[in-house]
Every structure is written in C-alpha cells, then in structure tokens.
Protein backbone atom coordinates (compact mmCIF):
# COMPACT_ATOMS: atom_id res chain seq x y z
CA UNK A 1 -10.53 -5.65 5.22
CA UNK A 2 -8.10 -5.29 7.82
CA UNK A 3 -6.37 -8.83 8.85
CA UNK A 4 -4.50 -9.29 12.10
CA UNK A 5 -2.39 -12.19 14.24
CA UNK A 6 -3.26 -10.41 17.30
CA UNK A 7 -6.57 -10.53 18.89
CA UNK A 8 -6.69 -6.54 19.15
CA UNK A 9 -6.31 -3.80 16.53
CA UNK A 10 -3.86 -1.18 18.00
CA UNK A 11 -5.75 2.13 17.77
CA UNK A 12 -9.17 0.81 17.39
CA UNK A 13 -11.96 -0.42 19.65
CA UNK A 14 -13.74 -4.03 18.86
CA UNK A 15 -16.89 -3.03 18.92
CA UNK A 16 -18.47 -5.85 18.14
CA UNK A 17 -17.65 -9.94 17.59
CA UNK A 18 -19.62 -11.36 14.88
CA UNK A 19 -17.77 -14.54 15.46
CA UNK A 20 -15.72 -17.05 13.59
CA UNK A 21 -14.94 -17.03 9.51
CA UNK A 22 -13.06 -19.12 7.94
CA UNK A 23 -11.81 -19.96 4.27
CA UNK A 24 -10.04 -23.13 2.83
CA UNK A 25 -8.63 -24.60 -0.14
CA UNK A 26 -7.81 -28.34 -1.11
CA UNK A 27 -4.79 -28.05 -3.95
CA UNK A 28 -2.63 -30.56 -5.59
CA UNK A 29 -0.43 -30.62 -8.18
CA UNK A 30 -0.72 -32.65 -11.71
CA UNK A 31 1.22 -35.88 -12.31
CA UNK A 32 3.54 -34.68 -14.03
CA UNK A 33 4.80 -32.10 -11.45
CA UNK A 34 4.18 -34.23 -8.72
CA UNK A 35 6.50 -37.39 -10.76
CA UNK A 36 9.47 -33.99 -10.55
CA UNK A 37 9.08 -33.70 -6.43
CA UNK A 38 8.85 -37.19 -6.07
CA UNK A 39 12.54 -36.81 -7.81
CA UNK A 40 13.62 -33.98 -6.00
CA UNK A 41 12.94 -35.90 -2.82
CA UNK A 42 16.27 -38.04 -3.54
CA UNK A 43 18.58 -35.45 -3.73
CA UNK A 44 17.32 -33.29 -1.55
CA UNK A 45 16.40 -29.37 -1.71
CA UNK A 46 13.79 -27.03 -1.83
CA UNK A 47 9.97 -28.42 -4.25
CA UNK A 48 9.92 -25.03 -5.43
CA UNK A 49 6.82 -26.24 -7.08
CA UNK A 50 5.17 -27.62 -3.78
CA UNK A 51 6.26 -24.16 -2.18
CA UNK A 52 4.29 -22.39 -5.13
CA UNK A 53 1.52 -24.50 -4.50
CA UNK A 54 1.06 -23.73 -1.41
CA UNK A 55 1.73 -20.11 -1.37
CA UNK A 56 -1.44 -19.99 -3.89
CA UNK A 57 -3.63 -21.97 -1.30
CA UNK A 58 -2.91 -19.66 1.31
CA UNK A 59 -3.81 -16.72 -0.82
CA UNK A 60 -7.06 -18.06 -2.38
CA UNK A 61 -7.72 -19.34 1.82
CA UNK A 62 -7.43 -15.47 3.10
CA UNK A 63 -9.48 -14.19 0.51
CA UNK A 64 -12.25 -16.50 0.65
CA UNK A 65 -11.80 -15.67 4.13
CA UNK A 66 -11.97 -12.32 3.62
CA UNK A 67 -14.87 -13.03 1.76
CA UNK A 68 -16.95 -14.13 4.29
CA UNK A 69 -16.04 -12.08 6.68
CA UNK A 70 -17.19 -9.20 4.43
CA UNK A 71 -20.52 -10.65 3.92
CA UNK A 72 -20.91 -10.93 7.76
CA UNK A 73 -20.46 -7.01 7.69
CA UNK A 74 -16.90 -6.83 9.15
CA UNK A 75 -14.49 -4.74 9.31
CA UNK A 76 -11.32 -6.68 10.63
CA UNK A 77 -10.43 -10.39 11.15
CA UNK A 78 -8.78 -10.62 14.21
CA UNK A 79 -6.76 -13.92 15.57
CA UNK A 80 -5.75 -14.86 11.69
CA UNK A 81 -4.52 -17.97 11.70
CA UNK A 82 -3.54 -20.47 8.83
CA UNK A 83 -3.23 -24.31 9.23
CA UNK A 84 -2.37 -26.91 6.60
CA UNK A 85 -2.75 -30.89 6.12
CA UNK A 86 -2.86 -33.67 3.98
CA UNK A 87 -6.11 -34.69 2.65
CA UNK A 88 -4.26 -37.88 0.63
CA UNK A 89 -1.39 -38.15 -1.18
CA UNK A 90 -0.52 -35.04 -3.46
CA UNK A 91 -2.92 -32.83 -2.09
CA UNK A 92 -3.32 -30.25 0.85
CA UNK A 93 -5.62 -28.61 2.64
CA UNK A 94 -5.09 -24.72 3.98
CA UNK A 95 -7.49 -23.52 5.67
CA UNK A 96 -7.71 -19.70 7.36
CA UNK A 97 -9.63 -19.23 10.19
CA UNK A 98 -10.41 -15.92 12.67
CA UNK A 99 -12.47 -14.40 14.44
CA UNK A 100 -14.66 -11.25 12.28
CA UNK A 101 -14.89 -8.36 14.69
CA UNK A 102 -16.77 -4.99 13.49
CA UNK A 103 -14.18 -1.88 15.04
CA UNK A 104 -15.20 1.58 16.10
C-alpha cells in the first residue's frame, strides 16, 4: 500500500477515488507511568514515555488505515493525514485519515 501527503502520486495516474478511509486509536498509559510524567512535568523535559505512546498510536492508526483501505481494493492513500486529541485525562486519540485512490 502506497501512502502519500500529497494528493497525487508522481508517476502514476489516479484512476479511480474510492473515497475516504480512515483508522484511529484511543491509548493511554497505566498509573504508574502516568504518576512518572505527572513528575516530569515539574522539572521539565522530554515524557519519553508519552512520546512512545504516541509513536505506537500513530503506527497501529496507519495500519488500520491501511487496512481499510485495502479492503476497499486500493492501491494508494493519498492526502495522509494524522490528527491527535484528548479524549480525557491520560488518554489520546490519533486518528489517520485519506483519501483511497486505485492508480493506473
């Protein structure tokens, strides 16, 4: 599956839009981990453990993503974008979004 910011594949030809796919993920982190950032938070720095977090989300987001877009018979999502947001405290949604395009 070929993924791509840009709303055109250079050297290929959309020929067909099969429309929008998407893929999200709601992750938080256990107590414990989330007691640490709340820590981290007065001195300042980097939640390396927040940053993991996250990184995973947007991984498992693209491939479901990817997912669906395979099952709609693509071959490319075009337009990838990735958004994230709070759902409550401690946890975040990421969600991937495109458009799934078929290319000739």
């Amino acid at each position: 599956m070929l993924l791509s910011t840009v709303d055109q594949v250079p050297g290929k030809v959309i020929t067909q839009v099969l429309g929008l796919v998407s893929g999200s993920v709601v992750s938080s982190k256990h107590f414990g981990k989330d007691f640490m950032a709340g820590m981290k938070t007065i001195v300042g720095g980097e939640i390396k453990s927040y940053t993991e977090m996250l990184e995973d989300a947007r991984r498992i987001a693209i491939q479901r993503l990817m997912d669906n877009a395979a099952a709609m018979g693509a071959d490319a999502v075009v337009g990838l974008r990735l958004t994230s947001s709070s759902v409550m405290q401690s946890a975040a949604e990421v969600t991937a979004y495109g458009t799934a395009v078929k290319l000739g």
